[in-house]
Protein backbone atom coordinates (compact mmCIF):
# COMPACT_ATOMS: atom_id res chain seq x y z
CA UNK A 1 -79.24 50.05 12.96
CA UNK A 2 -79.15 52.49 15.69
CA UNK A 3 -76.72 52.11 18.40
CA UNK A 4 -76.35 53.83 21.94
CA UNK A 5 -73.62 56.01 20.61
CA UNK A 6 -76.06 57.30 17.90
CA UNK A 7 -78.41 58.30 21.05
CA UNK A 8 -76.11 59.52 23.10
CA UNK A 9 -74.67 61.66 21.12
CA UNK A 10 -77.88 63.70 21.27
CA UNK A 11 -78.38 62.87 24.65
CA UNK A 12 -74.96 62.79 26.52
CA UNK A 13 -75.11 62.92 30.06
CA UNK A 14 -78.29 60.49 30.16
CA UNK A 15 -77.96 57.42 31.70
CA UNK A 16 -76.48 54.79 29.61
CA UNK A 17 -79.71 52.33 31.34
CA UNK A 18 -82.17 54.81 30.22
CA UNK A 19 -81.17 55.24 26.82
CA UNK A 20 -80.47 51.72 26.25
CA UNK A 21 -84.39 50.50 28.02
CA UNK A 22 -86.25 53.45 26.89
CA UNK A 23 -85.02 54.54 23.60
CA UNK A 24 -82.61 52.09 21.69
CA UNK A 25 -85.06 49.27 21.31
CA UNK A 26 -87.83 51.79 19.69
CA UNK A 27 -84.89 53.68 17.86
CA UNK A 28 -84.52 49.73 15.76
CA UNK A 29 -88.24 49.14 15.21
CA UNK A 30 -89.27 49.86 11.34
CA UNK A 31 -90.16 53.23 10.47
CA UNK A 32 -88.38 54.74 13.82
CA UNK A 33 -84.71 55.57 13.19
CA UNK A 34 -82.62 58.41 15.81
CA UNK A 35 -83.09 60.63 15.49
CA UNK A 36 -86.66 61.76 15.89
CA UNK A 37 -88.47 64.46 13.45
CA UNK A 38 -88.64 67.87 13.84
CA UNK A 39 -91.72 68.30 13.64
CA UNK A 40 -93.24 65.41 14.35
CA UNK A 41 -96.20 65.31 11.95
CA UNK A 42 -97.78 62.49 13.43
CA UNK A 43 -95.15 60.10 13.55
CA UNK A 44 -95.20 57.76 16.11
CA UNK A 45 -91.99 59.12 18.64
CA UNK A 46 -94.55 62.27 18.91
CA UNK A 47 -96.70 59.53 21.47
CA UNK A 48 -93.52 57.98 23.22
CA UNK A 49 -91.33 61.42 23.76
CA UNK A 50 -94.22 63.66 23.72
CA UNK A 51 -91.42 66.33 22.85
CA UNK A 52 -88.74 67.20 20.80
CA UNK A 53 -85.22 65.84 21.61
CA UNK A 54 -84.31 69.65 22.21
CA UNK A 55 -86.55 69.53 25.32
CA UNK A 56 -85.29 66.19 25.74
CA UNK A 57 -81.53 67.89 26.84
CA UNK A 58 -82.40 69.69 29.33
CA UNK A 59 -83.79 66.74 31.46
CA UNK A 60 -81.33 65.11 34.21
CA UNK A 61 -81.78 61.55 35.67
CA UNK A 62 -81.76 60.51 39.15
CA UNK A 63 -82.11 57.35 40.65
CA UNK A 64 -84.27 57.42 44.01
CA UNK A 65 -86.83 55.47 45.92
CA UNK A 66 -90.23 56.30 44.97
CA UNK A 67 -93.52 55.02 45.96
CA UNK A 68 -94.43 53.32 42.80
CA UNK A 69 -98.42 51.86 43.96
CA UNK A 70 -100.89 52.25 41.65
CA UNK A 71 -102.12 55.80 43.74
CA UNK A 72 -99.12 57.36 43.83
CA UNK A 73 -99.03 56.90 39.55
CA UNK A 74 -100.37 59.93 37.07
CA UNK A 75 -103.69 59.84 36.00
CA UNK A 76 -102.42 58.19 32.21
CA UNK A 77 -99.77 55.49 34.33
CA UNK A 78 -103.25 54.43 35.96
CA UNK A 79 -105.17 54.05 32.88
CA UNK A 80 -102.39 51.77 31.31
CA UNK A 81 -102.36 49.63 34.44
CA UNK A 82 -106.16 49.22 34.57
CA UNK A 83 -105.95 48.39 30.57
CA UNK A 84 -102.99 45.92 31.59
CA UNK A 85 -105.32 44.30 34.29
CA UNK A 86 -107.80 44.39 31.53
CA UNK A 87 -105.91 42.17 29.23
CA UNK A 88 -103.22 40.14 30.83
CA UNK A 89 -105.70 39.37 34.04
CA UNK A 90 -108.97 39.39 32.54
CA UNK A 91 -108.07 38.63 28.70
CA UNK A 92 -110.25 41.64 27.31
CA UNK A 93 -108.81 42.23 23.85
CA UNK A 94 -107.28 45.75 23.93
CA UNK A 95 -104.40 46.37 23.11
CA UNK A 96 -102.28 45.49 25.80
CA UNK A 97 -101.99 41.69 25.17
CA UNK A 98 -99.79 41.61 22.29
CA UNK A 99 -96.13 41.62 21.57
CA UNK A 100 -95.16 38.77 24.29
CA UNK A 101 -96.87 40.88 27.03
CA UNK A 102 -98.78 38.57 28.78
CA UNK A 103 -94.88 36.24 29.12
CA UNK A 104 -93.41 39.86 30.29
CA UNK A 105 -95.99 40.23 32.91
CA UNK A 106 -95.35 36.71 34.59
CA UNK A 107 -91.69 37.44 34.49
CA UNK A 108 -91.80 40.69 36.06
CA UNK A 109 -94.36 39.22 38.88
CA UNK A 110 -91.95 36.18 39.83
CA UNK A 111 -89.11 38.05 39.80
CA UNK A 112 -90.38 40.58 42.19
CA UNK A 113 -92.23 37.51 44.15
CA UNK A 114 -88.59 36.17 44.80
CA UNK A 115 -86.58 39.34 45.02
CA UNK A 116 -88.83 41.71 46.30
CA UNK A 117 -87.40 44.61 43.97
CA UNK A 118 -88.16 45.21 39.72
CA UNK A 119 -85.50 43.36 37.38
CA UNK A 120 -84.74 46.43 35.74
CA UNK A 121 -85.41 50.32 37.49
CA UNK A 122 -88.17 51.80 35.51
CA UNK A 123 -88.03 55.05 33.90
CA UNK A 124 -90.08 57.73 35.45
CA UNK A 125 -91.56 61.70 35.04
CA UNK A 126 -93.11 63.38 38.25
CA UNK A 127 -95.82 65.23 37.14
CA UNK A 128 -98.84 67.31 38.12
CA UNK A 129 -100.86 63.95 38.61
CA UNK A 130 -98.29 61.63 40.05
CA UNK A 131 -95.91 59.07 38.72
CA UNK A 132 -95.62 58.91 35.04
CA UNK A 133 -93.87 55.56 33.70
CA UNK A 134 -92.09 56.57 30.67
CA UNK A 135 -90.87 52.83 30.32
CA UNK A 136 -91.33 50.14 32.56
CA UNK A 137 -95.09 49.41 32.69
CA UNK A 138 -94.99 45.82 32.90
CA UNK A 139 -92.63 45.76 35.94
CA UNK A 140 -95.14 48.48 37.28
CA UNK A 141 -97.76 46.79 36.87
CA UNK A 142 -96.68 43.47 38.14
CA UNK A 143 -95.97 45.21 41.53
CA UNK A 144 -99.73 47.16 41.13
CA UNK A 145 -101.23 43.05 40.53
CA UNK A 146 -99.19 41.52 43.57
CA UNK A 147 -99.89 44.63 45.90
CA UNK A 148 -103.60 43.65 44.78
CA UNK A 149 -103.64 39.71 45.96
CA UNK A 150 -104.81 38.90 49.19
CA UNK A 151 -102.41 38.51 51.82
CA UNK A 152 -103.96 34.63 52.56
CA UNK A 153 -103.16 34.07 48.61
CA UNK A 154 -99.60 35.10 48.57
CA UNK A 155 -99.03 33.18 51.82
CA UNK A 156 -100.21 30.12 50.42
CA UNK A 157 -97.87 30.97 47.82
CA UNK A 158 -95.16 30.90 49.59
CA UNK A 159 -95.22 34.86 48.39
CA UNK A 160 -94.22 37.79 50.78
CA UNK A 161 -95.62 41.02 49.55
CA UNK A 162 -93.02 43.32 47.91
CA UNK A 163 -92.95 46.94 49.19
CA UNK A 164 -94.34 49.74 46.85
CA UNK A 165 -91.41 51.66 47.55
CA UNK A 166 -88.53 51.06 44.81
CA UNK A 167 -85.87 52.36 43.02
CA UNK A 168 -86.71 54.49 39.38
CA UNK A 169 -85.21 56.54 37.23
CA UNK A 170 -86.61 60.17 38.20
CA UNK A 171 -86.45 62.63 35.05
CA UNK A 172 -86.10 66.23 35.83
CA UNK A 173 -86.28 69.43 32.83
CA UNK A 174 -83.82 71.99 34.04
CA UNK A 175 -86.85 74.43 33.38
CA UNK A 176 -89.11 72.82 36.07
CA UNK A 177 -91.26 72.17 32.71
CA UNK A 178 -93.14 68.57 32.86
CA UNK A 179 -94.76 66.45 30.56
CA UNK A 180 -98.25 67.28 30.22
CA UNK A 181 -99.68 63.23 30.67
């Protein structure tokens, strides 16, 4: 079993919340393990991390207010919300409906119905197209699905719209390099 320590060690001035939401629960699923291959050779941490853990250590974290609406995402944070409307809205069969999702979504849209802010701050890349959510998707999207409901709707509901504008974790490569999705 992999535990934040094992992570960290790699990884020590990250965030103990980023590790811990982003990394430690894939670290524990079968066939995943800490750390990562070098190379990758297909394995799956090559789609999650896109690079190697080296790259990884030069990246800082800050925590800031972003405008998280489903514009101001990248191009591939768009795509995943549109699949996510796809199958938790409109129960098309794609991918995105599995693995308690659909329970994840409604938990993440009441919680930010009554609070007005995300349960947890998502994890986030700025790059050339916008927003990239490296983990947090469902909290994303539940904000991209109540921005999207009529005002009359979420009054009836009792409902006041939450703003777009919330806190994230903001990664940052001492290089200036970005992720290239």
């Amino acid at each position: 079993m992999v535990a934040l320590a094992d992570i960290k060690a790699d990884l020590p001035d990250w965030p103990d919340d980023v590790v811990d939401q982003w990394l430690l629960n894939l670290a524990n699923q079968e066939g995943m393990g800490w750390p990562p291959p070098v190379p990758f050779n297909g394995h799956r941490w090559q789609y999650i991390i896109v690079k190697p853990v080296s790259w990884w250590k030069k990246v800082t974290w800050t925590k800031e207010s972003r405008d998280c609406g489903f514009d101001e995402l990248s191009l591939n944070s768009r795509k995943i919300m549109n699949s996510m409307f796809e199958a938790l809205v409109l129960g098309i069969e794609n991918g995105y409906g599995g693995d308690n999702s659909k329970k994840r979504f409604e938990s993440c849209v009441s919680y930010l119905a009554v609070k007005g802010q995300f349960p947890r701050v998502p994890v986030t890349m700025p790059i050339a197209t916008g927003l990239s959510v490296l983990d947090g998707n469902h909290r994303v999207y539940s904000l991209t699905f109540l921005q999207s409901v009529p005002e009359p709707e979420l009054k009836k509901q009792g409902i006041n719209r939450p703003s777009v504008i919330h806190d994230v974790w903001v990664a940052k490569h001492a290089d200036g390099e970005v992720l290239d999705s």
